[in-house]
C-alpha atoms as a PDB file:
ATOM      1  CA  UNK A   1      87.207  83.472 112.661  1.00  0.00           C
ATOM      2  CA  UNK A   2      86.583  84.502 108.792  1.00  0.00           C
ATOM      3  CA  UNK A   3      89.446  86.216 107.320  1.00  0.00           C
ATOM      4  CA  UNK A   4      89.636  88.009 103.921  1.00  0.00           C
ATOM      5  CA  UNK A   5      92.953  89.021 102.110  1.00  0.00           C
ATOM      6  CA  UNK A   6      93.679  91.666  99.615  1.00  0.00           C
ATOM      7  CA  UNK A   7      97.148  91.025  98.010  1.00  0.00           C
ATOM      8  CA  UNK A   8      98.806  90.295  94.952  1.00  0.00           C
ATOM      9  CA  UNK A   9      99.538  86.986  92.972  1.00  0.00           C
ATOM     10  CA  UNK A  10     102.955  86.379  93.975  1.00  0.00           C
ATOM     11  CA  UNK A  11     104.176  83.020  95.859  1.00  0.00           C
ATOM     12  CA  UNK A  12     105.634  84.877  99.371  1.00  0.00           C
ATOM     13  CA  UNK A  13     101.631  86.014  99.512  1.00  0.00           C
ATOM     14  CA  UNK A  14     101.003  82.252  98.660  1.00  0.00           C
ATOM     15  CA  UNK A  15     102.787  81.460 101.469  1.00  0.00           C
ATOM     16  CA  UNK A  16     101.363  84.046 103.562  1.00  0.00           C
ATOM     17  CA  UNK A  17      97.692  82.954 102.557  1.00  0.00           C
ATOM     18  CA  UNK A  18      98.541  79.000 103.829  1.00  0.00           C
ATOM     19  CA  UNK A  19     100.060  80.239 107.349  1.00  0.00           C
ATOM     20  CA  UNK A  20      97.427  81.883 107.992  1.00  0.00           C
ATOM     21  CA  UNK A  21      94.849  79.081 106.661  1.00  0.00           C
ATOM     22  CA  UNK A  22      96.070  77.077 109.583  1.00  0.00           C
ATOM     23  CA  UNK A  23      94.832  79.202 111.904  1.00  0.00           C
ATOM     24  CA  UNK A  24      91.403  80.974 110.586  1.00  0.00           C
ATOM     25  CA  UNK A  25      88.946  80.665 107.856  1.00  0.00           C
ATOM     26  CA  UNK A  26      90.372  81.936 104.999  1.00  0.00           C
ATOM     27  CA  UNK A  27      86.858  83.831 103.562  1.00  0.00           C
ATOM     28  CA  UNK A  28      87.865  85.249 100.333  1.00  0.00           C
ATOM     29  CA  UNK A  29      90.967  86.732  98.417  1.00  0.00           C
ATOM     30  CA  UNK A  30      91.350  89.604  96.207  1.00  0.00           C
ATOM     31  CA  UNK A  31      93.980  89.844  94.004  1.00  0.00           C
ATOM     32  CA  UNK A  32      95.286  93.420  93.064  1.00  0.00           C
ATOM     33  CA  UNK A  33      97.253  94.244  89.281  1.00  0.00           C
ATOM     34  CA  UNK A  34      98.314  97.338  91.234  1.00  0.00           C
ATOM     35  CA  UNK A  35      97.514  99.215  88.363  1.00  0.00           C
ATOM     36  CA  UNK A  36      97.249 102.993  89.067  1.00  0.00           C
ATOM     37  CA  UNK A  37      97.008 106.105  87.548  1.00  0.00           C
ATOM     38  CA  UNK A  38     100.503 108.332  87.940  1.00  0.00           C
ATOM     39  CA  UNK A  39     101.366 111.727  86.288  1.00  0.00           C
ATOM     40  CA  UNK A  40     103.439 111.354  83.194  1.00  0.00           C
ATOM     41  CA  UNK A  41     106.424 113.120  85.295  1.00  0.00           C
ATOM     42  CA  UNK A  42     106.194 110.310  87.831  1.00  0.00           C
ATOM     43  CA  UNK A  43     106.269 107.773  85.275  1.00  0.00           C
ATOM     44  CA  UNK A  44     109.300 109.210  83.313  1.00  0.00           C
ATOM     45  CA  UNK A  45     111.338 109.350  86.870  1.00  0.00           C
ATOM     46  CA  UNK A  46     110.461 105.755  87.216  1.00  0.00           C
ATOM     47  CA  UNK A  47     111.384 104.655  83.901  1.00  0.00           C
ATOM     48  CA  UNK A  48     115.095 106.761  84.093  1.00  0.00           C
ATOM     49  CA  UNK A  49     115.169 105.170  87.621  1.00  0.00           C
ATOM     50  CA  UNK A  50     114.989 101.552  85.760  1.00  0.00           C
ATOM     51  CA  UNK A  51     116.859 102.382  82.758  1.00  0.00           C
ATOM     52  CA  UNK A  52     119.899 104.010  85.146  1.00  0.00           C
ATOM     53  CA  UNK A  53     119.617 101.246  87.802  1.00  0.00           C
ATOM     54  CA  UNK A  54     119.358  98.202  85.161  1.00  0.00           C
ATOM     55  CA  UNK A  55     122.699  97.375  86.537  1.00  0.00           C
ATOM     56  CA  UNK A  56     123.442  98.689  89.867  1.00  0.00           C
ATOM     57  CA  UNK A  57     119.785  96.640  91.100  1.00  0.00           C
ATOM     58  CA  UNK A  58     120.971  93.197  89.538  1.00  0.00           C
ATOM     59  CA  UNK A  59     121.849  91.898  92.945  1.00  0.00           C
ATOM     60  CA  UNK A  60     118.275  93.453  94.161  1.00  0.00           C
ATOM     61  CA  UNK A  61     116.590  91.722  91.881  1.00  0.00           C
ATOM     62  CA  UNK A  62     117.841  88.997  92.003  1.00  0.00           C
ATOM     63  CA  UNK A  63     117.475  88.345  95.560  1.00  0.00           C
ATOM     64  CA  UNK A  64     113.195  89.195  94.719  1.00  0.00           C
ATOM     65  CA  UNK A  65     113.449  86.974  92.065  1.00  0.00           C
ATOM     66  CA  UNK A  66     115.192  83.843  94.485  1.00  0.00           C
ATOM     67  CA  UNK A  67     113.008  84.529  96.991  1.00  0.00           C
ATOM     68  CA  UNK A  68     109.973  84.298  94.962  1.00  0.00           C
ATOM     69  CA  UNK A  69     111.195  81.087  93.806  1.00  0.00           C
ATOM     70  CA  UNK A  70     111.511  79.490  97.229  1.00  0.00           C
ATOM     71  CA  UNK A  71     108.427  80.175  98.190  1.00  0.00           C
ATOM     72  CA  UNK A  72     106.760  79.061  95.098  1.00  0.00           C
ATOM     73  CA  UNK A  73     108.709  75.888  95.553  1.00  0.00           C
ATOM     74  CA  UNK A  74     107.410  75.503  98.784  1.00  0.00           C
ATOM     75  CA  UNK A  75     103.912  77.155  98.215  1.00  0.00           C
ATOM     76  CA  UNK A  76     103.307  76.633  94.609  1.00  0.00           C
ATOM     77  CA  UNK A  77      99.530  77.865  94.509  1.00  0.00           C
ATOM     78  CA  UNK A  78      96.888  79.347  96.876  1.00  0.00           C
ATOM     79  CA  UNK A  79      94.416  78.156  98.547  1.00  0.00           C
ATOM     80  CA  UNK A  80      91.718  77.101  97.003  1.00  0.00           C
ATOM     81  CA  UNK A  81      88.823  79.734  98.399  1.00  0.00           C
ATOM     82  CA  UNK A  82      86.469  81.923  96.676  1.00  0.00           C
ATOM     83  CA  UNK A  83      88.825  84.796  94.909  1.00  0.00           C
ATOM     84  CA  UNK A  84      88.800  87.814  92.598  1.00  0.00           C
ATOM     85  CA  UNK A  85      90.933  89.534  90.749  1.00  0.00           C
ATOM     86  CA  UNK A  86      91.031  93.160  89.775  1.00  0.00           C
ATOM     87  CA  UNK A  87      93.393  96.101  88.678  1.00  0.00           C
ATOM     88  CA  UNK A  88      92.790  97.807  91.766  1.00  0.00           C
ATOM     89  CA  UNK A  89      92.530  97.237  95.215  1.00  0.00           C
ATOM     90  CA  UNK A  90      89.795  99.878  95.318  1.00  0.00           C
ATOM     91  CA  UNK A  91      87.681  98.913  92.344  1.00  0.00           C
ATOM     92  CA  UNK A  92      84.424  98.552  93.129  1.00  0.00           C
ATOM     93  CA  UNK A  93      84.236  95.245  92.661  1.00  0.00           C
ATOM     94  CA  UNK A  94      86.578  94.440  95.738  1.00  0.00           C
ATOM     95  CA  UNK A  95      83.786  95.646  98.404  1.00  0.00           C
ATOM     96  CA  UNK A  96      81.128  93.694  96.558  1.00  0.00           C
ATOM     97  CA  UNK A  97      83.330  90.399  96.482  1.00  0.00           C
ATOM     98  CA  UNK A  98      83.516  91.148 100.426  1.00  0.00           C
ATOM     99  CA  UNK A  99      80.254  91.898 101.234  1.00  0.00           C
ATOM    100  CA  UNK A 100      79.792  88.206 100.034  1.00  0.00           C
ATOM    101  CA  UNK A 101      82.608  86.365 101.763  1.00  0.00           C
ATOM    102  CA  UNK A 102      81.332  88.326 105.283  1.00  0.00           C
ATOM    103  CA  UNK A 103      85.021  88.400 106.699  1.00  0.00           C
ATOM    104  CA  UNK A 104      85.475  89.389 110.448  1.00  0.00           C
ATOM    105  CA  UNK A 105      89.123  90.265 109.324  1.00  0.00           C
ATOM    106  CA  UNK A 106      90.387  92.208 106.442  1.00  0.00           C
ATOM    107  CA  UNK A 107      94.330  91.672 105.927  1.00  0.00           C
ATOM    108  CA  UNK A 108      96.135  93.891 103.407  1.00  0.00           C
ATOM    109  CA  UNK A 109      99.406  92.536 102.403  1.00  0.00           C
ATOM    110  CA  UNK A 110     101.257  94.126  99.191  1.00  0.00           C
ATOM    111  CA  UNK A 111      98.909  95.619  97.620  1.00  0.00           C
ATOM    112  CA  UNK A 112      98.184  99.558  96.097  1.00  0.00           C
ATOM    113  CA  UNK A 113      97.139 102.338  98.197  1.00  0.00           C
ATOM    114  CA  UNK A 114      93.833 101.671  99.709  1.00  0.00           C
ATOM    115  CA  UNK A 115      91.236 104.453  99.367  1.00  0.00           C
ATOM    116  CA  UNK A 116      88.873 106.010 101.759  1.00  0.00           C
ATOM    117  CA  UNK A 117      85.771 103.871 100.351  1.00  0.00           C
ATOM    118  CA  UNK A 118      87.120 100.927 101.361  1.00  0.00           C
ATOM    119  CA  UNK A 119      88.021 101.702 104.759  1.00  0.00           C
ATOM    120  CA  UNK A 120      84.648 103.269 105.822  1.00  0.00           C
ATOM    121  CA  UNK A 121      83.075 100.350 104.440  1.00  0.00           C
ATOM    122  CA  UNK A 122      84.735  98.148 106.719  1.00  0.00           C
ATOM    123  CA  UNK A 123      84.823 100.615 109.514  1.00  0.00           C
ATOM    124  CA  UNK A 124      80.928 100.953 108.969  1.00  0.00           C
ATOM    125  CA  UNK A 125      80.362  97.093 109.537  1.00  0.00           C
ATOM    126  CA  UNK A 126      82.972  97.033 112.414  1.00  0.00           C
ATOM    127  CA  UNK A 127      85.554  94.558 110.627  1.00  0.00           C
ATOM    128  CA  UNK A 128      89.058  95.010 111.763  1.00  0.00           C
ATOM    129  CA  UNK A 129      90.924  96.080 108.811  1.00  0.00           C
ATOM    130  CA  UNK A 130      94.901  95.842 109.064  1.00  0.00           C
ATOM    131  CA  UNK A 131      98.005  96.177 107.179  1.00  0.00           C
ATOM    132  CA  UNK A 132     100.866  93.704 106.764  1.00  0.00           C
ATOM    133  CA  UNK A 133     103.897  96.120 106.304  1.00  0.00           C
ATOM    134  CA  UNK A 134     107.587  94.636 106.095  1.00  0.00           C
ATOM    135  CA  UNK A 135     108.877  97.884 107.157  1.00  0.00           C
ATOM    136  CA  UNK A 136     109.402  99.421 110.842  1.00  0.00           C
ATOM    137  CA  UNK A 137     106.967 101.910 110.936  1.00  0.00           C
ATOM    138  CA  UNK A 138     106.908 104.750 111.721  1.00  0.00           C
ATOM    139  CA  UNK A 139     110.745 104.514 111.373  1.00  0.00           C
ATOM    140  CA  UNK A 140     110.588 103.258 107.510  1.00  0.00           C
ATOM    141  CA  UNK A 141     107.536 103.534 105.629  1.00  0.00           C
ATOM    142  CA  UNK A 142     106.768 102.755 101.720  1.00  0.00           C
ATOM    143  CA  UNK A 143     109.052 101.603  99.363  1.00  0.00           C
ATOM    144  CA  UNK A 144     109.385 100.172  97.188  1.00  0.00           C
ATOM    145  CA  UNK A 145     111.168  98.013 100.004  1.00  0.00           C
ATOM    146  CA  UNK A 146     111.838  99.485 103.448  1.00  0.00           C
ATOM    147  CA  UNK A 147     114.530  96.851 104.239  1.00  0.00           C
ATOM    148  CA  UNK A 148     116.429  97.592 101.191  1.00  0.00           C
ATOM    149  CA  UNK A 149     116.032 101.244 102.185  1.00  0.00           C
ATOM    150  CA  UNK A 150     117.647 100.753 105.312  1.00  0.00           C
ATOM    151  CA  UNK A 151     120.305  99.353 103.762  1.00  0.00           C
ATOM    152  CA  UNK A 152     120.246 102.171 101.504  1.00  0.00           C
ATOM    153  CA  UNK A 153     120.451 104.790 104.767  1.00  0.00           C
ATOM    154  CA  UNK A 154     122.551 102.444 106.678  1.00  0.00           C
ATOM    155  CA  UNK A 155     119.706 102.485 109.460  1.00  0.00           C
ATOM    156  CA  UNK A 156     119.966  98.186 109.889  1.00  0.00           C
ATOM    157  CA  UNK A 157     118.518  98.737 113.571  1.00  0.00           C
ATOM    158  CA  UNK A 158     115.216  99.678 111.323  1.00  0.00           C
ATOM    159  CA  UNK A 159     115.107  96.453 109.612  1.00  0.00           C
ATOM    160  CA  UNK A 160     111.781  94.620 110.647  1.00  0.00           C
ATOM    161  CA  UNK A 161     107.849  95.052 109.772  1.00  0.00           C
ATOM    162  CA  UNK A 162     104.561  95.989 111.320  1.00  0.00           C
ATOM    163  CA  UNK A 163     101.063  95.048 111.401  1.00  0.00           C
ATOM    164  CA  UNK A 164      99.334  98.058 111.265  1.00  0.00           C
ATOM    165  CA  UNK A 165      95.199  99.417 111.734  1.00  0.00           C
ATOM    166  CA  UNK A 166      94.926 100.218 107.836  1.00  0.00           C
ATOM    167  CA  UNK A 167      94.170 104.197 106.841  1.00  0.00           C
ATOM    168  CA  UNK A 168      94.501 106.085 103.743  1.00  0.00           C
ATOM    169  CA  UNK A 169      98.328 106.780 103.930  1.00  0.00           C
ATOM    170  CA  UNK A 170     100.763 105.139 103.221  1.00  0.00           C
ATOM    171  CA  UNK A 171     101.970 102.541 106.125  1.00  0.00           C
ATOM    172  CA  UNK A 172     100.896 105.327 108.574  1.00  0.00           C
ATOM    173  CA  UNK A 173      97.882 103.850 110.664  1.00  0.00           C
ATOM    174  CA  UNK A 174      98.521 103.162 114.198  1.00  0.00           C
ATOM    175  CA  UNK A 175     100.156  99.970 114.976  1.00  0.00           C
ATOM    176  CA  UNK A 176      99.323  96.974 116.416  1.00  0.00           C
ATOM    177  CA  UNK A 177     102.394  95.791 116.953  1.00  0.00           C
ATOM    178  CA  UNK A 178     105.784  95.863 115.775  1.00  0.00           C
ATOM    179  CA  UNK A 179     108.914  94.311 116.041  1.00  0.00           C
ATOM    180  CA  UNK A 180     112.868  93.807 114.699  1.00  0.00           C
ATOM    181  CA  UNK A 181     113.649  90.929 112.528  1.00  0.00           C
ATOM    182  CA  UNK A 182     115.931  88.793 114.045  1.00  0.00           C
ATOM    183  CA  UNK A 183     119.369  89.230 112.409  1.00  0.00           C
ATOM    184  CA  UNK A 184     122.850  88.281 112.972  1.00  0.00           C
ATOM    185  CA  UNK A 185     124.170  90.926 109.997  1.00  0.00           C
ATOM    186  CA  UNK A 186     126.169  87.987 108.700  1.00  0.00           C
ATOM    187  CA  UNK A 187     123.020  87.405 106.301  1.00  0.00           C
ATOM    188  CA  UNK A 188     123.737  87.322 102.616  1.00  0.00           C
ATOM    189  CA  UNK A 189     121.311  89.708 100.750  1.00  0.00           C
ATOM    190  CA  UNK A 190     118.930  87.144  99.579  1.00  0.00           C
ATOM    191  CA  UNK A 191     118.787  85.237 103.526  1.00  0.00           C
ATOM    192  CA  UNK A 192     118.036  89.092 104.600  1.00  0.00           C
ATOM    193  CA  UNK A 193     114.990  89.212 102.583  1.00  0.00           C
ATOM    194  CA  UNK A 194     114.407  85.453 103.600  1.00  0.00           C
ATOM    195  CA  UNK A 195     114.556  86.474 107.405  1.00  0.00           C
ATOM    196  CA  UNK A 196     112.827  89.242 106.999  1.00  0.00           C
ATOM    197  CA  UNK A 197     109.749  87.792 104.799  1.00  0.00           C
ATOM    198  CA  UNK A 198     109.420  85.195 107.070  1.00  0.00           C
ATOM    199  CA  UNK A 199     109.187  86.762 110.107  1.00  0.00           C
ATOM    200  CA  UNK A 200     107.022  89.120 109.058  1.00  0.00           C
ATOM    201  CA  UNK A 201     104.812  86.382 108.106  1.00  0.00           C
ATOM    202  CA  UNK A 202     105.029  85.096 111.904  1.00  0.00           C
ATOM    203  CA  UNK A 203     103.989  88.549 113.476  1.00  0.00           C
ATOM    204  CA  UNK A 204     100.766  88.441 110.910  1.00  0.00           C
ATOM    205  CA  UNK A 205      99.918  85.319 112.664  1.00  0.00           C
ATOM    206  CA  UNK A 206     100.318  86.014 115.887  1.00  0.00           C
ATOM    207  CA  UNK A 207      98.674  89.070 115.255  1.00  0.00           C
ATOM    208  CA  UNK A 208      95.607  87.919 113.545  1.00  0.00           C
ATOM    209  CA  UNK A 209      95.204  84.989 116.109  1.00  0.00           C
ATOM    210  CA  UNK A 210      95.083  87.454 118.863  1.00  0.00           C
ATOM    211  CA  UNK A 211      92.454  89.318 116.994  1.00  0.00           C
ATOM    212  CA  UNK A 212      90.541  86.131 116.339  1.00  0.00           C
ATOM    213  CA  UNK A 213      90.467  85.406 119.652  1.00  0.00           C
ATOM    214  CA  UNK A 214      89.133  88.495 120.935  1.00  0.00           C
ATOM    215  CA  UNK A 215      92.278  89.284 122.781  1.00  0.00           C
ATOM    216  CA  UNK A 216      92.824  93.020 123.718  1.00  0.00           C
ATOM    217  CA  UNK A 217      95.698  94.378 121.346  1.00  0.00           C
ATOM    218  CA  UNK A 218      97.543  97.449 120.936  1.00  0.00           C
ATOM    219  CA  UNK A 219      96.871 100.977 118.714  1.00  0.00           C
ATOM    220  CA  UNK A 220      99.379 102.933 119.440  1.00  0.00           C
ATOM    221  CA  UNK A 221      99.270 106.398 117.174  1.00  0.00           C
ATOM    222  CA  UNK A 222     102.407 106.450 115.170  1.00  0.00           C
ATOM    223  CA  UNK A 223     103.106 110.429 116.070  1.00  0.00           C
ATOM    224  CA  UNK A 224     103.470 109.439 119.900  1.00  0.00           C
ATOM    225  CA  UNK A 225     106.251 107.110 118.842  1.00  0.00           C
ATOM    226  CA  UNK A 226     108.468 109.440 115.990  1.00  0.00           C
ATOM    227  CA  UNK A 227     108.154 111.477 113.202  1.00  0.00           C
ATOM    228  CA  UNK A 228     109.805 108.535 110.976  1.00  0.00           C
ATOM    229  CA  UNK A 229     110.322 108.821 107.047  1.00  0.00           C
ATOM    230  CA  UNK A 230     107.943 107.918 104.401  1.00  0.00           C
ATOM    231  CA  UNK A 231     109.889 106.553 101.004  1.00  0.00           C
ATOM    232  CA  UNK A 232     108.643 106.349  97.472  1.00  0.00           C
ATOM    233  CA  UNK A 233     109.824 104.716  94.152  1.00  0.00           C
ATOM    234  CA  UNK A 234     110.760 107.689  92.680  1.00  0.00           C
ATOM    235  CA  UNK A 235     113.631 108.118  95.334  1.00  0.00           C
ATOM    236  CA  UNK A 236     115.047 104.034  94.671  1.00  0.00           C
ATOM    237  CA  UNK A 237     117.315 106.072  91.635  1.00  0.00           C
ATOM    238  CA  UNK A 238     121.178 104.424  90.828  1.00  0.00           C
ATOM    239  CA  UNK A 239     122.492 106.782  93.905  1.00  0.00           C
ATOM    240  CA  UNK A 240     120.069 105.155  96.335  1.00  0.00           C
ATOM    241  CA  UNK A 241     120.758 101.381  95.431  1.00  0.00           C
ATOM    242  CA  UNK A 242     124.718 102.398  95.192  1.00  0.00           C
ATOM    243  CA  UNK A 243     124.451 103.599  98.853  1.00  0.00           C
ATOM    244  CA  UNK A 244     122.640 100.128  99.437  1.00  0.00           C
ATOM    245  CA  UNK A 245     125.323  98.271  97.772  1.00  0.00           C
ATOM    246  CA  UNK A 246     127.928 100.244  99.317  1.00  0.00           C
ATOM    247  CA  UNK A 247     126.139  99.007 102.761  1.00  0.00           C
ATOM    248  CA  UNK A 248     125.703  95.877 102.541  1.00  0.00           C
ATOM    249  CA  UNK A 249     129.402  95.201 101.307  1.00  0.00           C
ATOM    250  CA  UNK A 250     131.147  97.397 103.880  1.00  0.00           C
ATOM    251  CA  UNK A 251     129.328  97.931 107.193  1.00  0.00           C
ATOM    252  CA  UNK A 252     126.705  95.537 107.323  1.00  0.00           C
ATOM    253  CA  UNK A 253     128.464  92.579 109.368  1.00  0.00           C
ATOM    254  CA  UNK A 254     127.898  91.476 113.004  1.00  0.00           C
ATOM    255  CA  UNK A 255     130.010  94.328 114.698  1.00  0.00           C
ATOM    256  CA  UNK A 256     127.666  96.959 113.484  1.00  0.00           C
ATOM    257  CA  UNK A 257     126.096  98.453 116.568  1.00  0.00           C
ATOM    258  CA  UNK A 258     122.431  97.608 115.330  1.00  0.00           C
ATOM    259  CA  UNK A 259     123.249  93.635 116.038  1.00  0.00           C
ATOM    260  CA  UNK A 260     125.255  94.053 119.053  1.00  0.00           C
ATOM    261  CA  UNK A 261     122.239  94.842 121.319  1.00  0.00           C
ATOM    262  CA  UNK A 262     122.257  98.764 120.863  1.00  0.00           C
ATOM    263  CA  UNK A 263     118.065  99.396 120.713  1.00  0.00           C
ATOM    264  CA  UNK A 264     117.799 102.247 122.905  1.00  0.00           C
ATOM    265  CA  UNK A 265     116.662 104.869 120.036  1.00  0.00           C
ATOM    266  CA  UNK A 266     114.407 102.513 119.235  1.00  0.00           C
ATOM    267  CA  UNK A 267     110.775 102.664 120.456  1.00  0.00           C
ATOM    268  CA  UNK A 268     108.610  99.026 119.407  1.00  0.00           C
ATOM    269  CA  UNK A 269     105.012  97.570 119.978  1.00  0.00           C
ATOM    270  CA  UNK A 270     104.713  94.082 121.482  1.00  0.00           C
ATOM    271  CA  UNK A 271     101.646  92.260 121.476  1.00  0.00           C
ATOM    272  CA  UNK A 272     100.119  92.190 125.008  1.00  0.00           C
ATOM    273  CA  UNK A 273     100.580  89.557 127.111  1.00  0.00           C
ATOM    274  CA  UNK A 274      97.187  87.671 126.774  1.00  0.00           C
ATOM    275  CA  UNK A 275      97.645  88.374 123.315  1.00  0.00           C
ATOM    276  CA  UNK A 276     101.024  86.897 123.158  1.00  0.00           C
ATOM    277  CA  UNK A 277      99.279  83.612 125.450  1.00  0.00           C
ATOM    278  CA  UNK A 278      96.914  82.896 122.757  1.00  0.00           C
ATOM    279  CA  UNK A 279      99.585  83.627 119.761  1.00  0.00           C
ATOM    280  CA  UNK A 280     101.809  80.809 121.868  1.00  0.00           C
ATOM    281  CA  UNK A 281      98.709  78.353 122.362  1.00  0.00           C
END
């Protein structure tokens, strides 16, 4: 099976791209700058956000920043596979690029907003076109990252991601299948976004070998599971990552209720059995 991947050059990707390489013909990858267009109001919030976080996000960054370099210690370039690179996701150039490398999977993994175009050009040549999203969706969707979010709203049972059927919001098509990250809540910050990264990683896998192998697999329509809450930059201010520092100091620890087994507000999507048979194999 012929995979393409639309992500950004960063080594947890990297690693991503190589996990996957094991188990499908890796077709193409696109690169996205992320580069978009925002209103200048949007852009001014974001800078204050930086200039009045600079401090309280040290530890958030720095955890990125440690993580990145684990991965690019382990996975210190990508596969070497036809790729392009462009400032959007949605230039014009990315459906082009695909129509070359004839994919029969499209993975999106940390990349902008994809538009409308793209998706009814895959959907018009019946490629499966699906999200990697290291968020619980429909619980936490966005960013700019859902687990440090739920740290932020002291929501920990939330903490996991989702492979999603890609549309034109954000992190809201319906899912494939989703699950919790395994956590003990004795993680330091930087083995929580370890834990998290790579099992997110593992539920891509399993859920693009069940695709590859024809396997029936679930879409489940977000609004039959909850309403859920969609977050945006603008909202990670200094009161948001206090909250999260504030969390992950005082109540995130292995007596909190979300690691002691208490999942009963919680609705997720497993794979289906054959699918799970062939993600085992």
């Amino acid at each position: 099976m012929k995979i393409a991947i639309l992500t950004v050059e960063a080594p947890n990707q990297a690693a991503l791209c190589w996990k996957l390489s094991a188990h499908c013909e890796l077709s193409g990858l696109v690169f996205s700058r992320n580069r978009v267009r925002r209103p200048w109001a949007l852009r001014l919030r974001l800078l204050i956000n930086r200039l009045q976080g600079r401090l309280a996000a040290s530890p958030f960054i720095r955890a990125w920043q440690q993580l990145q370099q684990r991965y690019r210690q382990r996975y210190p370039f990508f596969p070497d596979i036809p790729t392009l690179r462009v400032d959007n996701i949605n230039d014009p150039q990315t459906s082009s690029f695909l129509e070359a490398a004839a994919p029969e999977i499209i993975l999106v993994s940390g990349t902008n907003l994809v538009g409308q175009a793209l998706i009814q050009w895959a959907s018009a040549r019946s490629i499966p076109l699906v999200n990697l999203h290291t968020g619980l969706s429909p619980y936490m969707k966005g960013g700019p990252d859902c687990t440090n979010w739920c740290l932020a709203e002291g929501a920990f049972l939330y903490i996991g991601s989702t492979v999603l059927w890609l549309d034109a919001g954000i992190d809201s098509g319906p899912i494939l299948t989703s699950e919790r990250a395994p956590l003990t809540g004795r993680e330091s910050l930087l083995q929580l976004h370890e834990q998290v990264m790579e099992h997110a990683h593992d539920l891509c896998v399993r859920a693009v070998r069940a695709l590859a192998a024809g396997q029936a697999v679930p879409r489940i329509p977000q609004e039959r599971i909850a309403s859920g809450r969609t977050f945006r930059a603008a909202q990670w201010d200094a009161r948001a990552i206090r909250r999260a520092r504030h969390a992950l100091t005082h109540d995130f620890s292995p007596s909190h209720p979300a690691f002691q087994g208490q999942t009963a507000e919680i609705a997720l999507v497993p794979l289906s059995d054959a699918a799970l048979d062939v993600a085992k194999a």
